[in-house]
C-alpha atoms as a PDB file:
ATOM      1  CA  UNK A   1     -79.663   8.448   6.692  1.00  0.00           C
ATOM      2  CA  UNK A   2     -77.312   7.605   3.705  1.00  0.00           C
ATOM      3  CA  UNK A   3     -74.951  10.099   4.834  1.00  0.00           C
ATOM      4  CA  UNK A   4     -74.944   9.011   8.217  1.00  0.00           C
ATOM      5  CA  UNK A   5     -74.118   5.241   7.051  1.00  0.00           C
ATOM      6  CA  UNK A   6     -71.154   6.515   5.146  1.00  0.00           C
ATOM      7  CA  UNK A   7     -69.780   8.478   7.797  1.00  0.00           C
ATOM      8  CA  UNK A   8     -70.006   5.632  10.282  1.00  0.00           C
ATOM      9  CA  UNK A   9     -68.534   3.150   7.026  1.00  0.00           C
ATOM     10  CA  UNK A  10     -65.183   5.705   6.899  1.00  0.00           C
ATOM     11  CA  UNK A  11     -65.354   5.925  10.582  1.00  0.00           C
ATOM     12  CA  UNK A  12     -65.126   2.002  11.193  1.00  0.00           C
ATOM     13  CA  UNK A  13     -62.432   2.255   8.281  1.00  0.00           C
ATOM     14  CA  UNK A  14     -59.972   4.375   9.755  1.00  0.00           C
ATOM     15  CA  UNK A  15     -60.406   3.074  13.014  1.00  0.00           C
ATOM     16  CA  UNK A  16     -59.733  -0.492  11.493  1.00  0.00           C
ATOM     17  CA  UNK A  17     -56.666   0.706   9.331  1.00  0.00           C
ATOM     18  CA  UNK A  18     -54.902   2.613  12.854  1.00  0.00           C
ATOM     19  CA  UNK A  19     -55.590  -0.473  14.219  1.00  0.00           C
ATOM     20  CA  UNK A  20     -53.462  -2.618  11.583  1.00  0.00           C
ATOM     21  CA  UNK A  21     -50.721   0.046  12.012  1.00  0.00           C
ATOM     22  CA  UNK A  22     -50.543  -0.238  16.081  1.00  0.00           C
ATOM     23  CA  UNK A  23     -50.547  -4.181  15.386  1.00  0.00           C
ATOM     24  CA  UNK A  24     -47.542  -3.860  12.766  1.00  0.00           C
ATOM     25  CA  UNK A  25     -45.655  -1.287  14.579  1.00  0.00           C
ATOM     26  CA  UNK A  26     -45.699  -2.958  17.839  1.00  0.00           C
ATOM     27  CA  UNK A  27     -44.561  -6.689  15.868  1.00  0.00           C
ATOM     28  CA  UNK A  28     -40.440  -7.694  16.873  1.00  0.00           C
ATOM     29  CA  UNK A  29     -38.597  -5.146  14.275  1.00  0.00           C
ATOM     30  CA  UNK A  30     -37.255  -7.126  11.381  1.00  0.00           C
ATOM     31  CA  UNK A  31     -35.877  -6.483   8.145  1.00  0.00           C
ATOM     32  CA  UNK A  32     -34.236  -8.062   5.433  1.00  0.00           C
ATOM     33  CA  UNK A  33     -32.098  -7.830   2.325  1.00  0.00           C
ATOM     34  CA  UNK A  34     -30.900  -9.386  -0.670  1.00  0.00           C
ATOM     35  CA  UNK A  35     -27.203 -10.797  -0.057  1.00  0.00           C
ATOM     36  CA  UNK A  36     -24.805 -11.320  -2.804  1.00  0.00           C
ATOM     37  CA  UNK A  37     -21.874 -13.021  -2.496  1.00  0.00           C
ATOM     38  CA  UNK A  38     -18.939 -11.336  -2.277  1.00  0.00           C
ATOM     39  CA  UNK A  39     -16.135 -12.324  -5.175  1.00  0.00           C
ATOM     40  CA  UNK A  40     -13.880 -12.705  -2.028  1.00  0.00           C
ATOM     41  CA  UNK A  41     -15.790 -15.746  -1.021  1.00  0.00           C
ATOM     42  CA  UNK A  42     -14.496 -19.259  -2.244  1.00  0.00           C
ATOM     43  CA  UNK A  43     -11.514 -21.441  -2.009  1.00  0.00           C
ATOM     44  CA  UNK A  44      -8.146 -19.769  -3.269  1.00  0.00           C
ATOM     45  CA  UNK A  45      -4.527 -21.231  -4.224  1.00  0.00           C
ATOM     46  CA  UNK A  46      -1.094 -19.629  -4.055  1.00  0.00           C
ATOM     47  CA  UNK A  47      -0.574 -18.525  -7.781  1.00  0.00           C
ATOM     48  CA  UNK A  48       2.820 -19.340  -6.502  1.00  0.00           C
ATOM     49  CA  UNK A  49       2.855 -23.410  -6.358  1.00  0.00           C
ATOM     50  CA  UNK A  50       6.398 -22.992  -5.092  1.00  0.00           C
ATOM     51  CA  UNK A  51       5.578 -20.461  -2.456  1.00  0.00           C
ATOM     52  CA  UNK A  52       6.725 -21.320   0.839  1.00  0.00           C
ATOM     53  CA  UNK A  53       4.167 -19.280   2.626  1.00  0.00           C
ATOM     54  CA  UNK A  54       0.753 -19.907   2.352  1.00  0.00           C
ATOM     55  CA  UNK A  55      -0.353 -22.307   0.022  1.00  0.00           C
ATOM     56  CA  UNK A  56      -4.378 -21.977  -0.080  1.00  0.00           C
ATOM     57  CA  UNK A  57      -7.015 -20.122   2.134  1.00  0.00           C
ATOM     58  CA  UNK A  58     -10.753 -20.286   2.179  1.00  0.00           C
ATOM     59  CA  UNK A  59     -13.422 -17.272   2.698  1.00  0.00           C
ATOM     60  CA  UNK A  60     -16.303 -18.075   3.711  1.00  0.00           C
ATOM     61  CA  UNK A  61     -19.487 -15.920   4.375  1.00  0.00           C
ATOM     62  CA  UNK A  62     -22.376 -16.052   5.958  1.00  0.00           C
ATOM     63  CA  UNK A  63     -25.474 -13.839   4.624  1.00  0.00           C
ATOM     64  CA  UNK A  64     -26.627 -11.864   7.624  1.00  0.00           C
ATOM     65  CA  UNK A  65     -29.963 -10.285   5.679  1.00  0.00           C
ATOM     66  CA  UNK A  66     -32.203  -9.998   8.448  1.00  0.00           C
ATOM     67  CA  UNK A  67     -31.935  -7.944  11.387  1.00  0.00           C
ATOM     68  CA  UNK A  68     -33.879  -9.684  14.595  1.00  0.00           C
ATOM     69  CA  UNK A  69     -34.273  -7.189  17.614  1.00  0.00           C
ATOM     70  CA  UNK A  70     -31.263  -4.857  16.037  1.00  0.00           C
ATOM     71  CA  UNK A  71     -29.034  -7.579  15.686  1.00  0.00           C
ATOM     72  CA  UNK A  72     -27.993  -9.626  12.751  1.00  0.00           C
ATOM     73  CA  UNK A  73     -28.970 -12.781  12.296  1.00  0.00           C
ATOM     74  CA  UNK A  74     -27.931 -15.581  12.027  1.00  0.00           C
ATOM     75  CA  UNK A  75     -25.323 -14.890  15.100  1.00  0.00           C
ATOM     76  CA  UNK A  76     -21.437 -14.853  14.432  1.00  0.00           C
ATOM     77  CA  UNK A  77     -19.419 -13.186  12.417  1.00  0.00           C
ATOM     78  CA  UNK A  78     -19.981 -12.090   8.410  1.00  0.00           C
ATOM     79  CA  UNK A  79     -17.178 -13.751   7.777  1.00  0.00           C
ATOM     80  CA  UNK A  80     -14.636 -16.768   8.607  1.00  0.00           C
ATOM     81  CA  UNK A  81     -11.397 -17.494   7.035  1.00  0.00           C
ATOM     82  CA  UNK A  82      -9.457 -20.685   6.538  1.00  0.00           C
ATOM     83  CA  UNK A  83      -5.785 -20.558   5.918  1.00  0.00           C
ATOM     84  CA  UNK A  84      -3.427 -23.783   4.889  1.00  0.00           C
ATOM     85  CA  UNK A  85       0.400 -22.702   5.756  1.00  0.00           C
ATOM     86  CA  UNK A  86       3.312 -24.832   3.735  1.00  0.00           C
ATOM     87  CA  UNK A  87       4.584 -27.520   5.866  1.00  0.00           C
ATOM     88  CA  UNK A  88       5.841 -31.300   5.148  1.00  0.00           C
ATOM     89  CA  UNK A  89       4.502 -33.894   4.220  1.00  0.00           C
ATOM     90  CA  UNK A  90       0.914 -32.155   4.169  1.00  0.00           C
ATOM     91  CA  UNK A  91      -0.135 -28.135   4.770  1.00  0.00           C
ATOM     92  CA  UNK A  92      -0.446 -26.960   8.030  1.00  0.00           C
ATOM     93  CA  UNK A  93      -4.519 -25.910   9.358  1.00  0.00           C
ATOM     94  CA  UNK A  94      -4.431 -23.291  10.917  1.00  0.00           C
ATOM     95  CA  UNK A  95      -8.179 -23.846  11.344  1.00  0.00           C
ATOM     96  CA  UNK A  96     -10.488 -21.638  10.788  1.00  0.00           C
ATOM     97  CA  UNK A  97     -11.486 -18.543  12.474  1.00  0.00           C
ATOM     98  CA  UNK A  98     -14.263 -15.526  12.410  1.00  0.00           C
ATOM     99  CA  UNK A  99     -13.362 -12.671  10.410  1.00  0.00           C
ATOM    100  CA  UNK A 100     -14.737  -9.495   9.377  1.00  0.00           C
ATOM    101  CA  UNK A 101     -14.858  -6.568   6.577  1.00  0.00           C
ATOM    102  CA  UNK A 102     -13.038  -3.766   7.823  1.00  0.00           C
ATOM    103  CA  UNK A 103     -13.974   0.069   6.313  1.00  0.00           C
ATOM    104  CA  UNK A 104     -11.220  -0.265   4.315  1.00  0.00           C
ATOM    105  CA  UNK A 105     -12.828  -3.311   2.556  1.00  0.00           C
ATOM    106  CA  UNK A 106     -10.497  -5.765   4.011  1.00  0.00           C
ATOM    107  CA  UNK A 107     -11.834  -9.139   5.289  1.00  0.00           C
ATOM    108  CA  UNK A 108      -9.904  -9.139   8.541  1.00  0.00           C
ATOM    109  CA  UNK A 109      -9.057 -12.250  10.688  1.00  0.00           C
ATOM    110  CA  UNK A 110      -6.976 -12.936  13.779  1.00  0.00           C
ATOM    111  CA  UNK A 111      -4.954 -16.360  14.372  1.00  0.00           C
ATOM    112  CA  UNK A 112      -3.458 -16.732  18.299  1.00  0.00           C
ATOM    113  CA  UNK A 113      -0.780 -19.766  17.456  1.00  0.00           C
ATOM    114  CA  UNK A 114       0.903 -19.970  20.933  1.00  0.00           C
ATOM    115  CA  UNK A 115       4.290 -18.998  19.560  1.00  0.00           C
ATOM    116  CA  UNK A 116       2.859 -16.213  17.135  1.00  0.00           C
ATOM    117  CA  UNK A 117       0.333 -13.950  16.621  1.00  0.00           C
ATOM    118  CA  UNK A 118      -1.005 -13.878  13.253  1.00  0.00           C
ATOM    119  CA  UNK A 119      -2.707 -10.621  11.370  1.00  0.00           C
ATOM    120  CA  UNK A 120      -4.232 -11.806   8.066  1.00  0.00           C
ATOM    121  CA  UNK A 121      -6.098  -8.959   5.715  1.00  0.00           C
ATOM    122  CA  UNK A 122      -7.491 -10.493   2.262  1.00  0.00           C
ATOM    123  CA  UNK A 123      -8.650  -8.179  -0.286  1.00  0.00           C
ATOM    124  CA  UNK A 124      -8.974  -8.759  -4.361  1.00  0.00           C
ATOM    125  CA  UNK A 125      -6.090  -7.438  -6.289  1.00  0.00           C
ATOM    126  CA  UNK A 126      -6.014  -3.981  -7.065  1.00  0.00           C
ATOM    127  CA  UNK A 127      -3.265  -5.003  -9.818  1.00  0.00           C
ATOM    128  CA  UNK A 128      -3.856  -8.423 -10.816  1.00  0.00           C
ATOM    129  CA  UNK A 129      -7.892  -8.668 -11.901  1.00  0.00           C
ATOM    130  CA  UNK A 130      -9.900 -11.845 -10.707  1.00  0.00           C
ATOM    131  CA  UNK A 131      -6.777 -12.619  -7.912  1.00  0.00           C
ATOM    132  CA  UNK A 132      -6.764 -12.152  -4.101  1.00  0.00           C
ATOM    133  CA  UNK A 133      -3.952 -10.772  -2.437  1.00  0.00           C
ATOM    134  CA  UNK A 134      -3.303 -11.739   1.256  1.00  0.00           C
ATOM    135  CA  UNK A 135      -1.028  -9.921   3.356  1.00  0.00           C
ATOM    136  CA  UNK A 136      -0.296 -11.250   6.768  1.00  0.00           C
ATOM    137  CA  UNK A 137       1.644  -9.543   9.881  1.00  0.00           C
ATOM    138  CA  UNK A 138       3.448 -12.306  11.917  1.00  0.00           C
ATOM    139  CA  UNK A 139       4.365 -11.186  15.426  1.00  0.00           C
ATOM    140  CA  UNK A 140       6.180 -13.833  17.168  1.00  0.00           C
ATOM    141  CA  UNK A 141       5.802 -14.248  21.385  1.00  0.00           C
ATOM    142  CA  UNK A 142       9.623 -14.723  21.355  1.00  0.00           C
ATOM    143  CA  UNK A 143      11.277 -11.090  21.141  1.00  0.00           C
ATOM    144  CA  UNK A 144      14.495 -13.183  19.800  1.00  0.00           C
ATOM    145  CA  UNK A 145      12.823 -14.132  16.493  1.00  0.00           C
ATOM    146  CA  UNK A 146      12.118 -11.559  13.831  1.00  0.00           C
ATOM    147  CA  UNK A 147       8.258 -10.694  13.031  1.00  0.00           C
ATOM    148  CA  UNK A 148       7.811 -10.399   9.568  1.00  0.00           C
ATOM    149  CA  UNK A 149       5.304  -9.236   6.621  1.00  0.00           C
ATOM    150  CA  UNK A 150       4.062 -11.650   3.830  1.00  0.00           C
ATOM    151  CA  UNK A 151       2.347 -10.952   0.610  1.00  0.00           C
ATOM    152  CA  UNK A 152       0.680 -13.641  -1.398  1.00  0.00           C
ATOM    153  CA  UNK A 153      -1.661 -13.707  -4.237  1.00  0.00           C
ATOM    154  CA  UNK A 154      -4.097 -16.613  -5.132  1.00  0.00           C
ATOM    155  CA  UNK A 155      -6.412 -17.484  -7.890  1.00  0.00           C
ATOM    156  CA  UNK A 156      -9.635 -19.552  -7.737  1.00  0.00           C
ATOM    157  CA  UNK A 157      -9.095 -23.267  -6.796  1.00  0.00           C
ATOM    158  CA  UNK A 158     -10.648 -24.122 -10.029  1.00  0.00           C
ATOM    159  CA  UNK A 159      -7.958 -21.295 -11.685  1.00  0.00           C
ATOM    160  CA  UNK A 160      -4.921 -22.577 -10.280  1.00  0.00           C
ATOM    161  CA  UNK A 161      -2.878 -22.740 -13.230  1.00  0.00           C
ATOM    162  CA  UNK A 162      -1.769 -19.595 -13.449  1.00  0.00           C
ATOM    163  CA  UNK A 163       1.925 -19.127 -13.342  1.00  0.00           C
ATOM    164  CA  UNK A 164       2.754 -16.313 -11.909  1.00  0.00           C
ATOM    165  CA  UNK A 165       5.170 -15.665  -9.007  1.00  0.00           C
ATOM    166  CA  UNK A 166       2.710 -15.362  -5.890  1.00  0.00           C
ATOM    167  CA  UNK A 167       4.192 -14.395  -2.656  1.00  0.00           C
ATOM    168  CA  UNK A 168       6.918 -11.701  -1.234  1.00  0.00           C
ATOM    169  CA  UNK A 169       8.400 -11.376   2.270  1.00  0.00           C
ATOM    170  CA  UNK A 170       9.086  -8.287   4.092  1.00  0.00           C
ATOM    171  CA  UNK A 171      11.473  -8.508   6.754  1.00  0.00           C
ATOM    172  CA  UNK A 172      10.388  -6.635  10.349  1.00  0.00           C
ATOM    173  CA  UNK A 173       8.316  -3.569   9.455  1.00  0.00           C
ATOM    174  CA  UNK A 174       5.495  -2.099  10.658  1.00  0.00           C
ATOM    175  CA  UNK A 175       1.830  -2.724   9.477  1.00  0.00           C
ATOM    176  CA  UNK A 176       1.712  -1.188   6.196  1.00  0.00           C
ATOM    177  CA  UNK A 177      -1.429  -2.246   3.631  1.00  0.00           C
ATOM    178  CA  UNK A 178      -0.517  -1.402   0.367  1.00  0.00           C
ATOM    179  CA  UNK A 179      -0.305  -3.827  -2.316  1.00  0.00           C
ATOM    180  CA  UNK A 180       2.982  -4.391  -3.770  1.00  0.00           C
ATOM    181  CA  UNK A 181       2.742  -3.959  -7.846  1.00  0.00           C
ATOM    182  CA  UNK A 182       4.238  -6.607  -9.443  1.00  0.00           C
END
């Protein structure tokens, strides 16, 4: 009789525990992780204050941790970037736009201006430690004017004082992302 109790006691057991596993497999799949923010993410100045390019860009991400159905959520890109061009008497906004992180580790974003077509790749300096370096490909609509390559390096808003020289143009060129060393 004991026996027979504790047979039907593991019996009731395993059929309760495959129970709790159909329930939990069969739940919406969902899954998270921890984000931390990337050091690309924050509000950045032209270490050049005389630059005549772009004066300050902002990188902002958006923690995608949990995957809903496949999908990350919340919707929209990882990434958006803001970008302030020099113009007079106040910056030009080029408004923001969605970005993303391409393999190469790039944070990638795309800027259709009407006159211009604008490539923008941000990355932190490979030469110059706690800077970002920018690089954007400007590919004008009007096959008279020449496109042309920028490169600009920033510091943290809050780091602005830096000094150095900040920004180079290339004149027409193909897309070529390797950071000048200066």
């Amino acid at each position: 009789m004991r026996l027979r109790r504790l047979a039907l006691f593991w019996r009731h057991a395993f059929l309760g525990a495959l129970a709790l596993l159909a329930v939990l497999v069969s739940l919406p799949g969902t899954s998270q992780a921890l984000c931390i923010l990337p050091q690309e993410q924050g509000n950045w100045i032209n270490a050049d204050p005389q630059t005549n390019s772009i004066t300050r860009i902002q990188l902002r991400f958006v923690c995608q941790d949990v995957i809903l159905n496949g999908q990350p959520w919340p919707p929209g890109p990882p990434w958006y970037v803001h970008v302030y061009g020099r113009c007079h008497p106040t910056d030009c906004d080029w408004g923001e736009v969605g970005a993303q992180r391409l393999n190469s580790g790039f944070i990638y974003a795309f800027y259709d201006q009407g006159f211009a077509r604008r490539y923008v790749y941000a990355k932190m300096s490979a030469y110059r430690p706690g800077q970002l370096w920018v690089y954007i490909w400007t590919d004008f609509v009007d096959p008279s004017r020449p496109d042309y390559a920028s490169n600009n390096w920033f510091v943290r808003a809050a780091e602005a004082a830096s000094g150095q020289p900040g920004t180079s143009t290339v004149p027409r060129g193909g897309l070529l992302l390797v950071e000048p060393r200066r």
